[in-house]
C-alpha atoms as a PDB file:
ATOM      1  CA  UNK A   1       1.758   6.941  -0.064  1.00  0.00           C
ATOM      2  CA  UNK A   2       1.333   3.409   1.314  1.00  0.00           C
ATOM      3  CA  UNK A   3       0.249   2.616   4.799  1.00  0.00           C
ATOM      4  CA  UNK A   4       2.761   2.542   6.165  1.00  0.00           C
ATOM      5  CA  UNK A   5       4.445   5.160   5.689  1.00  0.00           C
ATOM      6  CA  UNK A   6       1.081   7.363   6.318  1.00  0.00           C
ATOM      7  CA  UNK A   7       0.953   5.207   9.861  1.00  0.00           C
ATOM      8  CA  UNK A   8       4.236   6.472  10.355  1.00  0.00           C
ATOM      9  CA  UNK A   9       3.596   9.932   9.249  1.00  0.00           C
ATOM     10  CA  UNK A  10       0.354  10.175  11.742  1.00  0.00           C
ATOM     11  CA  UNK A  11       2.803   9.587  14.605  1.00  0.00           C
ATOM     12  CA  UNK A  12       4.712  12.808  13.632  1.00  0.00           C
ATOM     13  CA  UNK A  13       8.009   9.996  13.669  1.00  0.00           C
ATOM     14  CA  UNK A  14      10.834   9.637  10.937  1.00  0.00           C
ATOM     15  CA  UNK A  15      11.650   6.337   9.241  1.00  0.00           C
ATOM     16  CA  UNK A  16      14.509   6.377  11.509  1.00  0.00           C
ATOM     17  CA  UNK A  17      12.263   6.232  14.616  1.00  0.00           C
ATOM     18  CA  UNK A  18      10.044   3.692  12.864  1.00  0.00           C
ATOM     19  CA  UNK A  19      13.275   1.702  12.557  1.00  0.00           C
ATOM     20  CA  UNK A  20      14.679   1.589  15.956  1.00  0.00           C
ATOM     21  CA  UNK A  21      11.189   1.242  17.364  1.00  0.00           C
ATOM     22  CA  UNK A  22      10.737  -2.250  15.934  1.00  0.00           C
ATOM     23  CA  UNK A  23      14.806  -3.104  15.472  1.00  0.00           C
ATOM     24  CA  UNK A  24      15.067  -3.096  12.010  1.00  0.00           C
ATOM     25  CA  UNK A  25      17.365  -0.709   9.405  1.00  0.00           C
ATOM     26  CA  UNK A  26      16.321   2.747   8.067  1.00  0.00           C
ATOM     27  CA  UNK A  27      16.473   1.546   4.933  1.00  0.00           C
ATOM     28  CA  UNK A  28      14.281  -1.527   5.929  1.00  0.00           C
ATOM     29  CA  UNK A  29      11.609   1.372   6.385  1.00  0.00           C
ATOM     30  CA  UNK A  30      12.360   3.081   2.960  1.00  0.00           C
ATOM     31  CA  UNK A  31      12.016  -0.284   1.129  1.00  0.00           C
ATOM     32  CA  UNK A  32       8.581  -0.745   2.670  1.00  0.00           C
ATOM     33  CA  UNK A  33       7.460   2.051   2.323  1.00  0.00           C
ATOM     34  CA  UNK A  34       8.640   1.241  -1.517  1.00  0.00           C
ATOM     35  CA  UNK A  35       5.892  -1.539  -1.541  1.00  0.00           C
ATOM     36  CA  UNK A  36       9.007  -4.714  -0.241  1.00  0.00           C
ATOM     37  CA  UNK A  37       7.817  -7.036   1.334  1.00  0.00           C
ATOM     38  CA  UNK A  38       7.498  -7.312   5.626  1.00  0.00           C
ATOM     39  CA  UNK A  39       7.993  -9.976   8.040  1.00  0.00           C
ATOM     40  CA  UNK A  40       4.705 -11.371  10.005  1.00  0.00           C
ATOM     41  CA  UNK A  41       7.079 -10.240  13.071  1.00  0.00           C
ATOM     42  CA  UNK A  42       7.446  -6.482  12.219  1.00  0.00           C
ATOM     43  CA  UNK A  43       3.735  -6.394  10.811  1.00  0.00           C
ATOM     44  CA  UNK A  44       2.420  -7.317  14.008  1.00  0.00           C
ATOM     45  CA  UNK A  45       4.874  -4.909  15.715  1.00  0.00           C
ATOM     46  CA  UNK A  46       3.526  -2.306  13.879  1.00  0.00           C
ATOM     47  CA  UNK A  47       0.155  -3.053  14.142  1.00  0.00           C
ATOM     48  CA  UNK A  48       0.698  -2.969  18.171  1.00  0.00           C
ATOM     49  CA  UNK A  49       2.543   0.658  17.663  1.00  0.00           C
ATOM     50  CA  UNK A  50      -0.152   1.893  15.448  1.00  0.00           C
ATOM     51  CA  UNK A  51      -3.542   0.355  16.967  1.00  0.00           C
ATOM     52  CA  UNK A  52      -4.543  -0.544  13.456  1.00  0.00           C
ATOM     53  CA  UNK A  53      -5.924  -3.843  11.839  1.00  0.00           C
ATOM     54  CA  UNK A  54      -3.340  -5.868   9.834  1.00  0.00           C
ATOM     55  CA  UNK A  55      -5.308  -6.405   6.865  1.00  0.00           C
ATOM     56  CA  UNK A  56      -5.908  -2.536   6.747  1.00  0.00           C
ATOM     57  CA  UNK A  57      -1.678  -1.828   7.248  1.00  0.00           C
ATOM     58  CA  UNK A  58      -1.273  -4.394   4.227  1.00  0.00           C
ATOM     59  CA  UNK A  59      -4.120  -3.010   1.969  1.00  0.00           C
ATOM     60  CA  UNK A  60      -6.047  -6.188   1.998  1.00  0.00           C
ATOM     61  CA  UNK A  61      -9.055  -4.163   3.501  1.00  0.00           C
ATOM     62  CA  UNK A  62     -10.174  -0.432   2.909  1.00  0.00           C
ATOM     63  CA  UNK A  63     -11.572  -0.271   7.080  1.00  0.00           C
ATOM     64  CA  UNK A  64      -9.304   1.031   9.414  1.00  0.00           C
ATOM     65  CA  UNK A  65     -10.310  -1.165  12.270  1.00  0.00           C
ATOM     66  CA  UNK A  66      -8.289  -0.170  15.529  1.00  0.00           C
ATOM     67  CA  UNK A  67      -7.024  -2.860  17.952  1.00  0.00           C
END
């Protein structure tokens, strides 16, 4: 399971609610979570809705650092 998706998951929210949080498709979420490739713009969207460090969402880093 990639970050992600385990983000996501801590929330208790659906890829659906992921999707319409930061205006993107369902399917945007699936192919993420798939390992695609995300915008700088939804990364740091997601980093604001999950309090996390961007180099831990994108696996550069093993240290959950929260912002």
């Amino acid at each position: 399971m990639n970050r992600v998706c385990s983000e996501r998951k801590m929330l208790g929210m659906t890829q659906q609610e992921l999707a319409e949080e930061i205006d993107v498709n369902k399917s945007t979420i699936a192919r993420w979570e798939s390992g695609g490739n995300i915008s700088q713009e939804k990364i740091i969207a997601m980093r604001k809705l999950f309090g996390c460090d961007i180099d831990w969402l994108l696996g550069i880093t093993d240290d959950r650092l929260t912002v």
